[in-house]
N, C-alpha and C. Protein backbone atom coordinates (compact mmCIF):
# COMPACT_ATOMS: atom_id res chain seq x y z
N UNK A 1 -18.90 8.22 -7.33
CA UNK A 1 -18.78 8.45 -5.90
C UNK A 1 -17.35 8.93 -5.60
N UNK A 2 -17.31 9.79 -4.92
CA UNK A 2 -16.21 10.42 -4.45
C UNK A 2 -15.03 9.90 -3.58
N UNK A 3 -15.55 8.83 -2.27
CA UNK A 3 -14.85 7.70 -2.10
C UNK A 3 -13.63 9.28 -0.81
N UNK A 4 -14.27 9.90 -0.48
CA UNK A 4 -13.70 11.23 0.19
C UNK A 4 -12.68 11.82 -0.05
N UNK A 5 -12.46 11.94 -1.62
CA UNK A 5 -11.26 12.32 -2.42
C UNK A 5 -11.88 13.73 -2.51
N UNK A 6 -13.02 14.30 -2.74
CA UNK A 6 -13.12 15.74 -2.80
C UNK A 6 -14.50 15.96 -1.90
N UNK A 7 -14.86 17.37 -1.73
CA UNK A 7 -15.92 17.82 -1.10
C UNK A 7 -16.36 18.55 -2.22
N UNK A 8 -17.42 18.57 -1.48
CA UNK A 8 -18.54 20.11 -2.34
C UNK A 8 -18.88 21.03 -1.50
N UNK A 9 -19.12 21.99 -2.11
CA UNK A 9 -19.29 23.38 -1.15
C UNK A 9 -20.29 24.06 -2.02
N UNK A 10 -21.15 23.81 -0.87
CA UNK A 10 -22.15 24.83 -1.65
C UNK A 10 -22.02 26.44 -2.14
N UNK A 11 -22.30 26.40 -3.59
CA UNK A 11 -22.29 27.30 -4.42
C UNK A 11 -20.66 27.89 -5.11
N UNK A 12 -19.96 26.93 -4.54
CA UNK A 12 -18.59 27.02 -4.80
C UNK A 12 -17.99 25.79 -5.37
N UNK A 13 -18.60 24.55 -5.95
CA UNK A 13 -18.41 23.50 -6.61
C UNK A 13 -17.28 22.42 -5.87
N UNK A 14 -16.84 21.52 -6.23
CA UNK A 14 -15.80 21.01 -5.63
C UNK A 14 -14.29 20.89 -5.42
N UNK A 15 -13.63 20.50 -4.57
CA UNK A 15 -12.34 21.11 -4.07
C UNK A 15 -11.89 19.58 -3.80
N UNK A 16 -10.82 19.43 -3.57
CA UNK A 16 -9.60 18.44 -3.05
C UNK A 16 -10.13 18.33 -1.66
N UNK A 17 -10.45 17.02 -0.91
CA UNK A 17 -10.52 16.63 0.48
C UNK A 17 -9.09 17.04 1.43
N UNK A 18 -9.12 17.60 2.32
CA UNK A 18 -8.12 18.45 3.11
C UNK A 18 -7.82 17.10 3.89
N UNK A 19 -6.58 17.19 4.17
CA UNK A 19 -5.83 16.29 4.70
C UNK A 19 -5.95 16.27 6.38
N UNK A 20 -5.45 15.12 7.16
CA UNK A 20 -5.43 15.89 8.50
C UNK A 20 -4.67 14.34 9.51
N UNK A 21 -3.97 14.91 10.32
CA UNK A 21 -3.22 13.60 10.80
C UNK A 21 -4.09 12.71 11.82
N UNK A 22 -5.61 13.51 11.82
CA UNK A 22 -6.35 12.24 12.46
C UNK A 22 -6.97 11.47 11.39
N UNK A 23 -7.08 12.14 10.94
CA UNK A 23 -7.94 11.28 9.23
C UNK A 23 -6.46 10.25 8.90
N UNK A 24 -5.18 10.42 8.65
CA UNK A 24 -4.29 9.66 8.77
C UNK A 24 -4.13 8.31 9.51
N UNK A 25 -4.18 8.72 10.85
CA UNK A 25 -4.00 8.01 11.73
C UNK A 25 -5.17 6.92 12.07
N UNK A 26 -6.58 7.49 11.38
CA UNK A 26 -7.90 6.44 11.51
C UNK A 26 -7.62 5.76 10.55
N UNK A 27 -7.54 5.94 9.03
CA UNK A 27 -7.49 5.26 7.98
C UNK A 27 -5.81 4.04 8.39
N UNK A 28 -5.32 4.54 8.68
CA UNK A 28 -3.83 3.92 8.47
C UNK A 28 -4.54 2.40 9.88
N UNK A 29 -4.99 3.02 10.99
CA UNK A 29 -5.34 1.06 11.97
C UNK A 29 -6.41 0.47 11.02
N UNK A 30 -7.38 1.33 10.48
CA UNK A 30 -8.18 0.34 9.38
C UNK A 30 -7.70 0.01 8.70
N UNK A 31 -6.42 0.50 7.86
CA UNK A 31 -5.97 -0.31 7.00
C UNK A 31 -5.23 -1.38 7.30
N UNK A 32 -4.16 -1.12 8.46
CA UNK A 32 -3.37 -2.26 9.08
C UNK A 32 -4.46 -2.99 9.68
N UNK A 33 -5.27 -3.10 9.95
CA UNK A 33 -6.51 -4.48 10.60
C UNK A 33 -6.79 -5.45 9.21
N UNK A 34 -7.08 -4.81 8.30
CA UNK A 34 -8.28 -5.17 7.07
C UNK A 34 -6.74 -6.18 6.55
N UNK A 35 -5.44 -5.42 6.34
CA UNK A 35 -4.46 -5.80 5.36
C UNK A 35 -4.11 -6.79 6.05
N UNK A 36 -4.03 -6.79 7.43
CA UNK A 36 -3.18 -8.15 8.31
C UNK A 36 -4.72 -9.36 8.01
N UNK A 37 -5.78 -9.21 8.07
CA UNK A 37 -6.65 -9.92 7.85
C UNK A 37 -6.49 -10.65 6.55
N UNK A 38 -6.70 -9.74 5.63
CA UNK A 38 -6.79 -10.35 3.98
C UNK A 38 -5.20 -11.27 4.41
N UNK A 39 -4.23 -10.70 4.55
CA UNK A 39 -2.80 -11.45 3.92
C UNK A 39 -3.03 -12.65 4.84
N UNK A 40 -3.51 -12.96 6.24
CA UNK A 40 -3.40 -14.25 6.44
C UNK A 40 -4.68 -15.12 5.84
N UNK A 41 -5.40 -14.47 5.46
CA UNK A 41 -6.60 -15.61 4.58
C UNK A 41 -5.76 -15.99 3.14
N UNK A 42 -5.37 -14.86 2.97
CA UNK A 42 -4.74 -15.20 1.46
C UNK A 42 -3.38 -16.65 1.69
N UNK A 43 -2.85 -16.19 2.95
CA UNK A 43 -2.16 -17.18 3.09
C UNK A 43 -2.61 -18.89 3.41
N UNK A 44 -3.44 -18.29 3.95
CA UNK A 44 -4.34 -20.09 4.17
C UNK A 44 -4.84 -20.95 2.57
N UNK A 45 -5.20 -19.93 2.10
CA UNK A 45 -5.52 -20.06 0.55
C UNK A 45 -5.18 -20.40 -0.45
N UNK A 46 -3.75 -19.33 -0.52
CA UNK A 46 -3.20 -19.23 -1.80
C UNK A 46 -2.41 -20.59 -2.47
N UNK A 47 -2.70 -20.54 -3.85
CA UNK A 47 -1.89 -21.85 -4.16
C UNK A 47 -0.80 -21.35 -5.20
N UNK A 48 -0.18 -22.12 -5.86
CA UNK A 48 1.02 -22.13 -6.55
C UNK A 48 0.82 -20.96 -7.78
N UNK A 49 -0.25 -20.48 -8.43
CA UNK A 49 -0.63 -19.63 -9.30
C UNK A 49 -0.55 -18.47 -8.24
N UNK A 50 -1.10 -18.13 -7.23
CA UNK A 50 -1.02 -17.11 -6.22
C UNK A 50 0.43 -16.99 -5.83
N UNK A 51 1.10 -17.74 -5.90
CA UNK A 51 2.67 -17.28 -5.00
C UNK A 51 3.27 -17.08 -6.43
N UNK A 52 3.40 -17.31 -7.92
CA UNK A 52 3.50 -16.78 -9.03
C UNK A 52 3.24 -15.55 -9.59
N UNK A 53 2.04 -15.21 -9.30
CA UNK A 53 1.96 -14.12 -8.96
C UNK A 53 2.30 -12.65 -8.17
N UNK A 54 2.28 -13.38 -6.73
CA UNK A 54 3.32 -12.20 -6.19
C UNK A 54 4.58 -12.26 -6.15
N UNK A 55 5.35 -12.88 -6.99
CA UNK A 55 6.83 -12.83 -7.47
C UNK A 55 7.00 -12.01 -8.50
N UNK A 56 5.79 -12.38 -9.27
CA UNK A 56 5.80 -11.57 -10.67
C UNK A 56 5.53 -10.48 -10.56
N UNK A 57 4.38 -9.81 -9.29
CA UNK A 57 4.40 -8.52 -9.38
C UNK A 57 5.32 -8.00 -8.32
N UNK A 58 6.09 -8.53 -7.37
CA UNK A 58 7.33 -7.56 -7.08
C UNK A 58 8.26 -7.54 -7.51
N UNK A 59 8.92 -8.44 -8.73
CA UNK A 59 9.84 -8.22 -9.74
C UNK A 59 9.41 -6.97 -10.40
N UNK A 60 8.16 -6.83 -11.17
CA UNK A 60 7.54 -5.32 -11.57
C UNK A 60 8.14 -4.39 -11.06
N UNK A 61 7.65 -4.49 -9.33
CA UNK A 61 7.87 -3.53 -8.96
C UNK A 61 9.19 -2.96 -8.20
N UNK A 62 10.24 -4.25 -8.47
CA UNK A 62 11.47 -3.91 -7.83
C UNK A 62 12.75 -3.36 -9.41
N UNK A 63 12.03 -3.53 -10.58
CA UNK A 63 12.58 -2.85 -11.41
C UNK A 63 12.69 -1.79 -11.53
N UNK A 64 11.31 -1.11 -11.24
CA UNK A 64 11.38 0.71 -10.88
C UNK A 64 12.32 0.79 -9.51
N UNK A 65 11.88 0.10 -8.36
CA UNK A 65 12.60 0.56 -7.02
C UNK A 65 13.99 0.89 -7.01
N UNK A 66 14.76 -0.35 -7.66
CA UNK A 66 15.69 -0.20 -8.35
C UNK A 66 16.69 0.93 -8.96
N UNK A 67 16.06 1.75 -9.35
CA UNK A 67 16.69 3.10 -10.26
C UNK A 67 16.80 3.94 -9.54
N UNK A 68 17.63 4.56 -9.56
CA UNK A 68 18.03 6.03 -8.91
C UNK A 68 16.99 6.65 -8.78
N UNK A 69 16.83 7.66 -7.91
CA UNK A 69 15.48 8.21 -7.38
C UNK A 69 15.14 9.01 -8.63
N UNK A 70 15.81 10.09 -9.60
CA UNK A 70 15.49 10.78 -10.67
C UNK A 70 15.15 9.88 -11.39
N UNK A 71 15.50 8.85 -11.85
CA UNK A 71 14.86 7.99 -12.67
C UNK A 71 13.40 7.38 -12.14
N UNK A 72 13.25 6.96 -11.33
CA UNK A 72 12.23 6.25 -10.10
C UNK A 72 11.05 7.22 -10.22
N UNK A 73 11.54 8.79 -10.12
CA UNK A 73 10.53 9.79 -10.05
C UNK A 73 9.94 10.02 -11.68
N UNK A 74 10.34 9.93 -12.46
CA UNK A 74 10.39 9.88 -13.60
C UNK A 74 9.46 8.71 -14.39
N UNK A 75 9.20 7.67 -13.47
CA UNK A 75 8.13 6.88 -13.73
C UNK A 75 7.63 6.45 -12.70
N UNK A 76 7.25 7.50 -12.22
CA UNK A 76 6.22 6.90 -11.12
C UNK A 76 4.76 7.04 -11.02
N UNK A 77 4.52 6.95 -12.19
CA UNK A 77 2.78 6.39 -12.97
C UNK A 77 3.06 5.31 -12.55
N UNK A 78 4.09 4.65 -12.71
CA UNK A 78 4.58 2.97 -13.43
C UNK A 78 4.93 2.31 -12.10
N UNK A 79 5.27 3.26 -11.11
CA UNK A 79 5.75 2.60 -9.70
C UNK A 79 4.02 2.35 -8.94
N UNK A 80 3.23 3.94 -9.34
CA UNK A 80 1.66 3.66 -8.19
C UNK A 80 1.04 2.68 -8.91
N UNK A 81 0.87 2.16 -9.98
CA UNK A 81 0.43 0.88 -10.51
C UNK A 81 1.53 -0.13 -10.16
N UNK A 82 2.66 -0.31 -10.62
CA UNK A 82 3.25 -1.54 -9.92
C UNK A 82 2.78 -2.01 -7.94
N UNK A 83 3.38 -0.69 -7.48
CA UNK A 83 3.32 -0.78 -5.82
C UNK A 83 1.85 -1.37 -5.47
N UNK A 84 0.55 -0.95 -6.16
CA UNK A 84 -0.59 -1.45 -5.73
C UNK A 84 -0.67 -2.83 -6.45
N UNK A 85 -0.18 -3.24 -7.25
CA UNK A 85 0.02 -4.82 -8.20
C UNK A 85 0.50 -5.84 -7.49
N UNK A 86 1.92 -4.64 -6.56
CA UNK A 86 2.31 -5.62 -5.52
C UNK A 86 1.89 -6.04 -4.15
N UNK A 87 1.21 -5.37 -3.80
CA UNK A 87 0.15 -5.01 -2.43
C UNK A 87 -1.16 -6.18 -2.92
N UNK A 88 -1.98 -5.65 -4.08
CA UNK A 88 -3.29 -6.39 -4.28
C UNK A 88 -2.38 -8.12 -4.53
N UNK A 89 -1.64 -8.10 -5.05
CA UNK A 89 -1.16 -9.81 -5.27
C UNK A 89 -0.90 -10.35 -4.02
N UNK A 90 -0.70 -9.74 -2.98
CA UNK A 90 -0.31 -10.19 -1.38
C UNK A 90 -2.17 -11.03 -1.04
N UNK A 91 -2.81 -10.22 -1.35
CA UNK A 91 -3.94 -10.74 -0.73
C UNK A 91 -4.54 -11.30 -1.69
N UNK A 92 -4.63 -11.44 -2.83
CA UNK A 92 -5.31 -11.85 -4.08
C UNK A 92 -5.96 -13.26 -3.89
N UNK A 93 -5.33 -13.91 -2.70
CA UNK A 93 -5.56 -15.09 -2.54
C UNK A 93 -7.12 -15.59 -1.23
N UNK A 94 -7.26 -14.52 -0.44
CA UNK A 94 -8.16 -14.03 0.48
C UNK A 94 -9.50 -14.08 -0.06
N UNK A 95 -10.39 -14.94 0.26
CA UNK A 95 -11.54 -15.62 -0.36
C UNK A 95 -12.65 -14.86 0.30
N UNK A 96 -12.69 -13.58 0.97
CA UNK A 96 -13.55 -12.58 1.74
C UNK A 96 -13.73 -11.55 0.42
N UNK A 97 -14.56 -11.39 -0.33
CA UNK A 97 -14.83 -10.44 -0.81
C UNK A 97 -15.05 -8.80 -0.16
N UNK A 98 -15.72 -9.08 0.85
CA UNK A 98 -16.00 -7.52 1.09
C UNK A 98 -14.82 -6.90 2.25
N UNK A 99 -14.48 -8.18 2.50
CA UNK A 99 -12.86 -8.13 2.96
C UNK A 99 -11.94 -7.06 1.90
N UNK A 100 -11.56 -7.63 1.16
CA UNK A 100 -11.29 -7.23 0.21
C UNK A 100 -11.67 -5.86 -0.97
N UNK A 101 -12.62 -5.41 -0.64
CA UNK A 101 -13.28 -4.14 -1.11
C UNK A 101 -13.06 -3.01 -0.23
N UNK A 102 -13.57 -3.30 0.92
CA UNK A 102 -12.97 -2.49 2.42
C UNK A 102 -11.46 -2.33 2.38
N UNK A 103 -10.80 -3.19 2.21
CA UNK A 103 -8.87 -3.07 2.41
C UNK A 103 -8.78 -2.07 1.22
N UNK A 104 -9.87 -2.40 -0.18
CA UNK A 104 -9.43 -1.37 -1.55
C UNK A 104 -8.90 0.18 -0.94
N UNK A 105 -10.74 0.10 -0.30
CA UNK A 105 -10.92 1.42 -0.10
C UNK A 105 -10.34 2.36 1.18
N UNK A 106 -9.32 1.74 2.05
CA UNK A 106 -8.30 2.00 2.61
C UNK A 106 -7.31 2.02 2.08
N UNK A 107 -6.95 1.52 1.18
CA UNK A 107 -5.37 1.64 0.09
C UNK A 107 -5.64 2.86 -0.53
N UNK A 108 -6.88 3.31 -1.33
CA UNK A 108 -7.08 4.18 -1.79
C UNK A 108 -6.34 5.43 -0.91
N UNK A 109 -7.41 5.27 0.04
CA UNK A 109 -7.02 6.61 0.83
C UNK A 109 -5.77 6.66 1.52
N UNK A 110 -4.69 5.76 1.64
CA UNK A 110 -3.75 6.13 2.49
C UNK A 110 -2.67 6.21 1.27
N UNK A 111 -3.54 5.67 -0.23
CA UNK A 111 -2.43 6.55 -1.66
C UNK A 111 -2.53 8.29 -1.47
N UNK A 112 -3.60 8.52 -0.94
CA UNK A 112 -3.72 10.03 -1.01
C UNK A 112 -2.23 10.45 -0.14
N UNK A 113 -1.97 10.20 0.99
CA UNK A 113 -1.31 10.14 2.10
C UNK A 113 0.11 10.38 1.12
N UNK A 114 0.79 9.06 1.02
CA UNK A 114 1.36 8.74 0.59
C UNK A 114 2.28 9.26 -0.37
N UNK A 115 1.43 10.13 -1.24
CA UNK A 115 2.14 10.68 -2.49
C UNK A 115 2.93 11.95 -1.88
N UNK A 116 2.54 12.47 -0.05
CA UNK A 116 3.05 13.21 0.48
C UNK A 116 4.48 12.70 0.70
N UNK A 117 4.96 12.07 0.68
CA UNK A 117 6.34 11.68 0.44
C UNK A 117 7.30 11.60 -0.56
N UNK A 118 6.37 11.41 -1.28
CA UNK A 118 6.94 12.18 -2.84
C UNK A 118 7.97 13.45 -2.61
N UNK A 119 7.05 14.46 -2.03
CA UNK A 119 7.59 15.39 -1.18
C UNK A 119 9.26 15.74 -1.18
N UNK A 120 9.86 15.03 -0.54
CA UNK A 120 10.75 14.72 0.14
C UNK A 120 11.89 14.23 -0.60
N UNK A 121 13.21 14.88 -0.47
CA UNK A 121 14.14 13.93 -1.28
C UNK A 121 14.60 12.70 -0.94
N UNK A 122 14.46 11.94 -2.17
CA UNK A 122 14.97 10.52 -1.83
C UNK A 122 13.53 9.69 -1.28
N UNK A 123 12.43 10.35 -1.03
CA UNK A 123 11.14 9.27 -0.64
C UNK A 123 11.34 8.97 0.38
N UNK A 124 10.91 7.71 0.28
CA UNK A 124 11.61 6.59 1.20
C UNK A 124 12.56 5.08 0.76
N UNK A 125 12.16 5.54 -0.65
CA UNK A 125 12.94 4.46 -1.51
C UNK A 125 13.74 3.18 -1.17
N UNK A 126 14.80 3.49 -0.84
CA UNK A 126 15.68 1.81 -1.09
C UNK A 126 15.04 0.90 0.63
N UNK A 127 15.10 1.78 1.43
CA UNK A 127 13.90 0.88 2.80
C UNK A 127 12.81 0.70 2.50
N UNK A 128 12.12 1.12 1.86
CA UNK A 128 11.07 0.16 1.02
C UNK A 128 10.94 -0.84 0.04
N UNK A 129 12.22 -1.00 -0.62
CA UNK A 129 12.29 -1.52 -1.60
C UNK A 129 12.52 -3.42 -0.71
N UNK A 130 13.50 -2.71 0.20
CA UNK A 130 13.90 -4.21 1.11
C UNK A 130 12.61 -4.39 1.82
N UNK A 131 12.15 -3.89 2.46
CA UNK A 131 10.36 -3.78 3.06
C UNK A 131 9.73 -4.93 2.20
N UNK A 132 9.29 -4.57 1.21
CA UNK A 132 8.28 -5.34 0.01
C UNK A 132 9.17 -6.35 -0.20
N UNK A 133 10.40 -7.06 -0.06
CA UNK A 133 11.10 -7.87 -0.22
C UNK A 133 10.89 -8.86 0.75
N UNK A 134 11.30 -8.67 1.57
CA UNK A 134 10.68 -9.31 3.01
C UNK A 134 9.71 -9.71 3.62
N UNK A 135 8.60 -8.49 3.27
CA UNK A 135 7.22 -9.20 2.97
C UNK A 135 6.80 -10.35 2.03
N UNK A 136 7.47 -10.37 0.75
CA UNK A 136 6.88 -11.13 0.15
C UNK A 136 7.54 -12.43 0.80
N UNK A 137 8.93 -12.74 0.93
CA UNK A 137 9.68 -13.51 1.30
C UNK A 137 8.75 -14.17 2.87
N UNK A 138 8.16 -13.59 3.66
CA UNK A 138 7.46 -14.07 4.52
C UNK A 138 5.97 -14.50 4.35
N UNK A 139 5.67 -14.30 3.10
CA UNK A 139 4.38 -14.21 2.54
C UNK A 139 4.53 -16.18 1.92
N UNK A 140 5.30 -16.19 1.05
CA UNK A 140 5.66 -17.22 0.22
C UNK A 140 5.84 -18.41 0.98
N UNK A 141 7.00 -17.99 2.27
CA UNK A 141 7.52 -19.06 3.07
C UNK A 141 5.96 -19.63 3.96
N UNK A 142 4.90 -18.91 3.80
CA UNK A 142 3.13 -19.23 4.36
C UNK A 142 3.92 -18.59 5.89
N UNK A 143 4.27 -17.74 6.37
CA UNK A 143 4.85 -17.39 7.76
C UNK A 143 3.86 -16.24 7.87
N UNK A 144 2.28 -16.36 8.35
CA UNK A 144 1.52 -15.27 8.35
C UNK A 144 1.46 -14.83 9.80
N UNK A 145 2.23 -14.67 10.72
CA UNK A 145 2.43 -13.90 11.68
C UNK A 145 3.27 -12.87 11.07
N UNK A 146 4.73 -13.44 10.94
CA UNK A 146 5.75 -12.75 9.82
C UNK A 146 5.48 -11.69 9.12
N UNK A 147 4.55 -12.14 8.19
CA UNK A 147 3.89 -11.55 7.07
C UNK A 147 3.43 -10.13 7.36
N UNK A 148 2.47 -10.58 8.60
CA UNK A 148 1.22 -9.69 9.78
C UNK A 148 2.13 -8.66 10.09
N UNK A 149 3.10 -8.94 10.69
CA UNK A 149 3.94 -8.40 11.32
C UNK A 149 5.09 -6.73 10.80
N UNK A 150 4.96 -7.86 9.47
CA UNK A 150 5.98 -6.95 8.18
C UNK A 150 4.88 -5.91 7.69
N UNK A 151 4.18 -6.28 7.17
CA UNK A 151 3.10 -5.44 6.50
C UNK A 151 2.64 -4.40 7.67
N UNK A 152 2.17 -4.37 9.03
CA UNK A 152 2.45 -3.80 10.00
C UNK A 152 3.33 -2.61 10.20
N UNK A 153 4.61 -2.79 10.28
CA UNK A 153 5.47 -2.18 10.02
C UNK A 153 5.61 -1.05 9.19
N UNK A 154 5.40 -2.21 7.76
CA UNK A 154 5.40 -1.24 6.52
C UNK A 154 4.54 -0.03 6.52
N UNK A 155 3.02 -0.13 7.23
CA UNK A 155 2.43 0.49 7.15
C UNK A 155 2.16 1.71 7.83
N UNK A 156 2.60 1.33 8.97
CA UNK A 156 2.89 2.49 9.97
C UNK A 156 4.29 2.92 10.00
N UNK A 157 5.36 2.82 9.22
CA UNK A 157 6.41 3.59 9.04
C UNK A 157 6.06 4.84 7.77
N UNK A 158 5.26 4.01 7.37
CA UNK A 158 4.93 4.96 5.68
C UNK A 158 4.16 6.12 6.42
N UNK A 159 2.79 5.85 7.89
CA UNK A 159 1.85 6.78 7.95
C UNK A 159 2.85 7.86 8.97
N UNK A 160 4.07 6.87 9.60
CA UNK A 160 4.50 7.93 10.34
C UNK A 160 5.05 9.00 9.84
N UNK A 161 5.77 8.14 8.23
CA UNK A 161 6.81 9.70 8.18
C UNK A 161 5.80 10.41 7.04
N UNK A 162 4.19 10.40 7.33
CA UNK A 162 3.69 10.94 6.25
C UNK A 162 3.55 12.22 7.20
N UNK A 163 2.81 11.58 8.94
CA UNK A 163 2.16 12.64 10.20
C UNK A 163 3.04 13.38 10.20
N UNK A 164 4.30 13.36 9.74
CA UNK A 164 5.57 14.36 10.24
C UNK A 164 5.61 15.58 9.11
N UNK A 165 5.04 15.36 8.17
CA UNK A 165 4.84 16.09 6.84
C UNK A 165 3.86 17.08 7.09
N UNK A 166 2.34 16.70 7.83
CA UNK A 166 1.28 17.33 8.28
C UNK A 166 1.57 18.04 8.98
């Protein structure tokens, strides 16, 4: 399943799904609804193996953040697997399954987004790096307004400076 990563065209086979800042802007409140949802269940939830976890995966992922952007760019196979390691461990704890399948398949699509910043020199790098810091730090302390709040943020700063790209 395609998951609206490409189209088909008849008699002309398939192509890359075309981007568009309303398709942006729908995916990005579904995702901020679904993500503020999962992270405060996860927070009601999570126990001492769960907050181990998301330490362990934003250490991961603050080793790449870390490096100079040529270096950073240079492994950033290693950053879109860390960054989603560190995202899925936020909610890992969220006992809603289809909760949780739905938020996937909004992460998915706002990675499409996303890599549009790549784009750009410098990313968004070291304000993200403190971003995911803070989140987790409000995540851990069980502060799921905080949390709500940060992730929020995070998410609509990322879709804004993606709409500005479009």
């Amino acid at each position: 399943m395609s998951e609206g990563f490409v189209t088909l065209e008849a008699g002309k086979g398939f192509k890359v799904a075309p981007v568009s800042r309303a398709e942006l802007n729908e995916i990005t409140e579904h995702f901020i609804d679904l993500e503020k949802r999962a992270i405060r269940d996860a927070i009601i939830h999570g126990d001492d193996d769960w907050e181990s976890h998301v330490v362990s995966a934003h250490h991961r992922l603050s080793i790449i953040e870390k490096l100079p952007w040529t270096d950073r760019m240079e492994r950033h196979s290693d950053w879109v697997e860390r960054h989603r390691e560190f995202h899925e461990s936020l909610v890992s704890a969220c006992q809603g399954p289809w909760l949780l399948r739905l938020r996937g398949l909004m992460f998915d699509q706002l990675d499409r987004y996303r890599f549009l910043t790549k784009r750009t020199p410098e990313g968004l790098g070291r304000k993200k790096f403190e971003e995911h810091r803070q989140i987790m730090d409000a995540t851990l302390a069980r502060d799921s307004k905080e949390a709500e709040r940060l992730i929020e943020f995070h998410i609509r700063d990322t879709s804004d400076r993606v709409g500005g790209l479009l």
